[in-house]
Protein backbone atom coordinates (compact mmCIF):
# COMPACT_ATOMS: atom_id res chain seq x y z
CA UNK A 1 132.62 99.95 133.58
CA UNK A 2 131.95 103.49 132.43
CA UNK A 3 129.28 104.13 129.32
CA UNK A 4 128.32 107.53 127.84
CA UNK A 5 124.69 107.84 128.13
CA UNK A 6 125.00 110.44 124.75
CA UNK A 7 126.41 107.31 122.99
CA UNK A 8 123.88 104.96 124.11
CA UNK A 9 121.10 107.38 123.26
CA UNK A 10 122.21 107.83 119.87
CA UNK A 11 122.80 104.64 119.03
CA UNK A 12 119.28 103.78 120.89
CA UNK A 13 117.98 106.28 117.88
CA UNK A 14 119.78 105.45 115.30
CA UNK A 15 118.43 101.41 115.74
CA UNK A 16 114.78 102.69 116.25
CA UNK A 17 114.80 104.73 112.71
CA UNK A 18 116.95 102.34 110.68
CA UNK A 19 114.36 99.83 111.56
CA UNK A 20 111.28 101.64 111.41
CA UNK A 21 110.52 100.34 114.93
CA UNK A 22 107.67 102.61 116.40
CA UNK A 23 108.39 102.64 120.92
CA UNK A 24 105.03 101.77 121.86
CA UNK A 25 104.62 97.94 120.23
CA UNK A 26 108.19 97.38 120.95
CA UNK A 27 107.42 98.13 124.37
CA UNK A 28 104.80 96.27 124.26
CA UNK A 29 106.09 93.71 122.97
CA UNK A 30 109.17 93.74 125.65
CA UNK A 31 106.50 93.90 128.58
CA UNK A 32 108.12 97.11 129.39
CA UNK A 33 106.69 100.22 129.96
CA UNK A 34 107.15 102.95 127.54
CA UNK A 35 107.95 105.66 129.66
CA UNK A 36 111.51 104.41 130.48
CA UNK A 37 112.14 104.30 126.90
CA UNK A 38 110.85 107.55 126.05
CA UNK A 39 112.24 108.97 129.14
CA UNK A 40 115.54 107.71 128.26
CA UNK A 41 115.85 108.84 125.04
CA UNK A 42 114.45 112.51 126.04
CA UNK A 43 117.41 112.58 128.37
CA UNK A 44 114.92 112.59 131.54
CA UNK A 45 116.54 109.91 132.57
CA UNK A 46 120.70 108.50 132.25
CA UNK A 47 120.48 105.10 131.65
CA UNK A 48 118.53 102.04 131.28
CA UNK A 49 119.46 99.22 133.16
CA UNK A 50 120.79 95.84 131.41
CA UNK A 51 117.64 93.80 131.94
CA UNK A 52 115.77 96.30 130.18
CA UNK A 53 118.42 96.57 127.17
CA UNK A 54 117.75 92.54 126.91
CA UNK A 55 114.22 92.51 127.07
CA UNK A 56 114.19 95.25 124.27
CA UNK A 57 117.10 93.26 122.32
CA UNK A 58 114.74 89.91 122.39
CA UNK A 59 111.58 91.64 121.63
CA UNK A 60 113.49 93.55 118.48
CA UNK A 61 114.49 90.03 117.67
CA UNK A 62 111.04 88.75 117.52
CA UNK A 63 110.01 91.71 115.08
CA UNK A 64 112.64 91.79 112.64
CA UNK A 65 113.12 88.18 112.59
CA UNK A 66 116.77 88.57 112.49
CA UNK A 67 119.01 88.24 115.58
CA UNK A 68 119.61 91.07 117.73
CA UNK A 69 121.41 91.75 121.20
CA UNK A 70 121.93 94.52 124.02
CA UNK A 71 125.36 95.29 122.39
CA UNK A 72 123.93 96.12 119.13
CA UNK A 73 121.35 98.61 121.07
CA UNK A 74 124.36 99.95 123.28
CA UNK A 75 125.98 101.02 119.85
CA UNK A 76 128.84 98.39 121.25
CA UNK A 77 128.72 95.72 118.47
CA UNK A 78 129.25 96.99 114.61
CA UNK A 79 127.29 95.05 112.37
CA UNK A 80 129.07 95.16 109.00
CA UNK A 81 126.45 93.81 106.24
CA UNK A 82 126.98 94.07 102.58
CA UNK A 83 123.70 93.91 100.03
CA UNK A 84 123.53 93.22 96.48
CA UNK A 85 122.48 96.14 94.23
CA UNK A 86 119.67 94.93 91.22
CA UNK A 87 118.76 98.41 90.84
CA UNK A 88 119.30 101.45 89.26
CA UNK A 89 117.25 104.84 88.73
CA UNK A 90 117.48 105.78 84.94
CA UNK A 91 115.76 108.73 83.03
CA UNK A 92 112.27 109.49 83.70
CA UNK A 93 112.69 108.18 87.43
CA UNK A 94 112.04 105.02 86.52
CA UNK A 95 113.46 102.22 88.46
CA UNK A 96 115.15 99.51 86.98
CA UNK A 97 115.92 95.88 87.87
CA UNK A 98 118.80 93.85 87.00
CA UNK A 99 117.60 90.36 86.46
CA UNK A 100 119.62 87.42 86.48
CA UNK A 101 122.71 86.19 88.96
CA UNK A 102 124.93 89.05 88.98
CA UNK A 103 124.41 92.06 90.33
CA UNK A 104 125.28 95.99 89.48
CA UNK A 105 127.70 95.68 93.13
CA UNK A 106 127.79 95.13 96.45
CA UNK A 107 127.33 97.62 99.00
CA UNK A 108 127.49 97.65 102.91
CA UNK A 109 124.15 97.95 104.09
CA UNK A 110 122.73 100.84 107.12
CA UNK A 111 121.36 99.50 110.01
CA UNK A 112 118.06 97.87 109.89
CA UNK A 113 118.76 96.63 105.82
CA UNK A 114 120.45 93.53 105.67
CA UNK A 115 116.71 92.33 104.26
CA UNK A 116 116.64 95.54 101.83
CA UNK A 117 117.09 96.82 98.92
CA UNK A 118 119.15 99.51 97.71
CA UNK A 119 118.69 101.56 94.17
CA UNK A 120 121.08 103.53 92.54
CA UNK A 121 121.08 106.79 90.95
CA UNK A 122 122.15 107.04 87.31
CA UNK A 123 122.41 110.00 85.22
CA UNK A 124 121.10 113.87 85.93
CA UNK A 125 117.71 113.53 85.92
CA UNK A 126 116.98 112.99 89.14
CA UNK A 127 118.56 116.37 90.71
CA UNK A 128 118.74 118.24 92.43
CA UNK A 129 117.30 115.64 94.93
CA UNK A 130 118.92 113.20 94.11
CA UNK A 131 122.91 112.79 92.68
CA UNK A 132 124.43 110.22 90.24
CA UNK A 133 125.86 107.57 92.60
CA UNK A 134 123.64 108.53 95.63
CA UNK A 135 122.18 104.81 96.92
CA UNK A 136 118.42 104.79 97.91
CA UNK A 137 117.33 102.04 100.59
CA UNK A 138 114.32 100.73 100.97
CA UNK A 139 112.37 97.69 102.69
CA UNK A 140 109.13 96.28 101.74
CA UNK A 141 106.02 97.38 99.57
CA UNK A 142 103.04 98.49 100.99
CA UNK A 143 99.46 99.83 99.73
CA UNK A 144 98.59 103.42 98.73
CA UNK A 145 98.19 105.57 101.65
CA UNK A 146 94.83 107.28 101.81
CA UNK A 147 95.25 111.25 100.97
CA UNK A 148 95.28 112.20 104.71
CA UNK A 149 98.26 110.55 105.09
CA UNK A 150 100.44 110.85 101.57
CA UNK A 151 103.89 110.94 102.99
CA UNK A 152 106.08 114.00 102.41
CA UNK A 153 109.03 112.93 101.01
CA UNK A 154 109.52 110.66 97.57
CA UNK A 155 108.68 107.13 97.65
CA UNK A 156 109.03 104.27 95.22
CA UNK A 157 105.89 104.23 93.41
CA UNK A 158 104.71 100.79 91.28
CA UNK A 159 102.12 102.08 88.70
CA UNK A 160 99.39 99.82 87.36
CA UNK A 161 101.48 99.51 84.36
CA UNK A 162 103.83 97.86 86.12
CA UNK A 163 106.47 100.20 86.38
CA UNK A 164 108.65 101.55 89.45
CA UNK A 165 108.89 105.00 89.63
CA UNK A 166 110.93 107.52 92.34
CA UNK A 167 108.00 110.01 92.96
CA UNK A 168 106.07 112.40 95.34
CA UNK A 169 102.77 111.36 95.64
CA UNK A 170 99.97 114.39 95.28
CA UNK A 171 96.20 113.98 95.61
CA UNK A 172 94.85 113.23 92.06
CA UNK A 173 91.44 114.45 90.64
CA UNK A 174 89.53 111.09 91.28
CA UNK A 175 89.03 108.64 94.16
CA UNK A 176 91.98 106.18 94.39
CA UNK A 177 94.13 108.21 92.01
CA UNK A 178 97.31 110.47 92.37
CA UNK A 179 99.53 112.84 90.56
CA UNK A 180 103.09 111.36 90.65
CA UNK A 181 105.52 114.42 91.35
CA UNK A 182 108.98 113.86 89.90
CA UNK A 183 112.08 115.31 92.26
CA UNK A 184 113.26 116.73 88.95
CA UNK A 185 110.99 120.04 88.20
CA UNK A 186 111.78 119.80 84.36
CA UNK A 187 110.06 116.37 84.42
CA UNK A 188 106.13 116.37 83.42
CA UNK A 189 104.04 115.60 86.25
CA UNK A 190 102.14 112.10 85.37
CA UNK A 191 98.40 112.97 86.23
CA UNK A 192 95.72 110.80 88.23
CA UNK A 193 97.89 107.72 88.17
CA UNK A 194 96.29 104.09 89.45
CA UNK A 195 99.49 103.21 92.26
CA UNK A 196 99.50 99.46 93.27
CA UNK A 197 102.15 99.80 95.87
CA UNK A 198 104.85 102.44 97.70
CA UNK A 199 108.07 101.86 99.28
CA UNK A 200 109.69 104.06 101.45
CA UNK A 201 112.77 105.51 100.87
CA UNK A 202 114.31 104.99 104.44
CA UNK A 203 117.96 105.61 103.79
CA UNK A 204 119.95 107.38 101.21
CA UNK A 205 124.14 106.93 100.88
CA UNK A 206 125.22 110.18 98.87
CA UNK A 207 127.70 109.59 95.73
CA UNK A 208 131.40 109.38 97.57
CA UNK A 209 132.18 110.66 94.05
């Protein structure tokens, strides 16, 4: 049976960054070397044999806790999954959740979200990063990164207040503190802020508007 190797590396790619995998523990974890990986995806190589796509499939299993097989890493096997969405992005970049049973919609989910979440943009205030309508995905809360390693793009920022807030995080003027960068430049910056956790926004669906 004939395969495009362009297809397979793509879709190889595409798995690896929707799931925030990193190559080296899922090779690890696969009791596969990393080279063929890496070496497959740099083009050095044109394929990777089956037994190595079902290693990788079972050890992707075992860290996402979800099923996985070879076809889905092949790019031969669509996985269709649709999300609920409890949250919005108002004024001020604060974001909003939608309590109770129902939620705002339903909306399919990229790969590597079916355990997600998914924001949406409301209004003008977030451009010109952002749209009305654009969806922002995102998995699971983690601590403040140290300075060294603030990341360079907005993330979903929970203040000590409580409140969730789409910013850029900037070094603020005190240990353990940061300067919370709206995407919107007529927004006021909010100054040596006390950030209990981030979220990283790993996928955004523009407006189809």
């Amino acid at each position: 049976m004939s395969f495009d190797p362009e297809q397979r590396r793509a879709a190889l790619n595409a798995f690896i960054q929707g799931n925030g995998l990193k190559v080296l523990p899922w090779c690890t974890a696969a009791g596969l070397n990393e080279a063929s990986l890496r070496g497959f995806l740099a083009k050095r190589t044109r394929s990777l044999s089956d037994e190595t796509y079902e290693l990788l499939a079972a050890a992707a299993a075992e860290l996402l806790a979800r099923a996985v097989t070879a076809a889905e890493l092949r790019g031969e096997q669509p996985r269709t999954v649709e999300v609920p969405l409890r949250h919005y992005v108002g004024a001020g970049d604060e974001v909003h959740i939608i309590d109770g049973d129902e939620a705002i919609d339903y909306v399919e989910a990229p790969p590597g979200y079916a355990r997600g979440s998914a924001a949406v943009v409301r209004g003008e205030s977030m451009r010109p990063t952002y749209d009305p309508g654009d969806l922002l995905f995102f998995r699971r809360r983690e601590s403040p990164p140290t300075f060294k390693d603030l990341p360079a793009r907005p993330v979903i920022v929970q203040v000590k207040d409580g409140r969730l807030l789409v910013k850029k995080l900037l070094p603020g003027t005190k240990r353990g503190r940061y300067h919370l960068l709206s995407v919107n430049p007529l927004t006021p910056v909010l100054q040596d802020q006390l950030v209990e956790s981030i979220a990283r926004i790993g996928w955004i669906k523009p407006s189809e508007a």
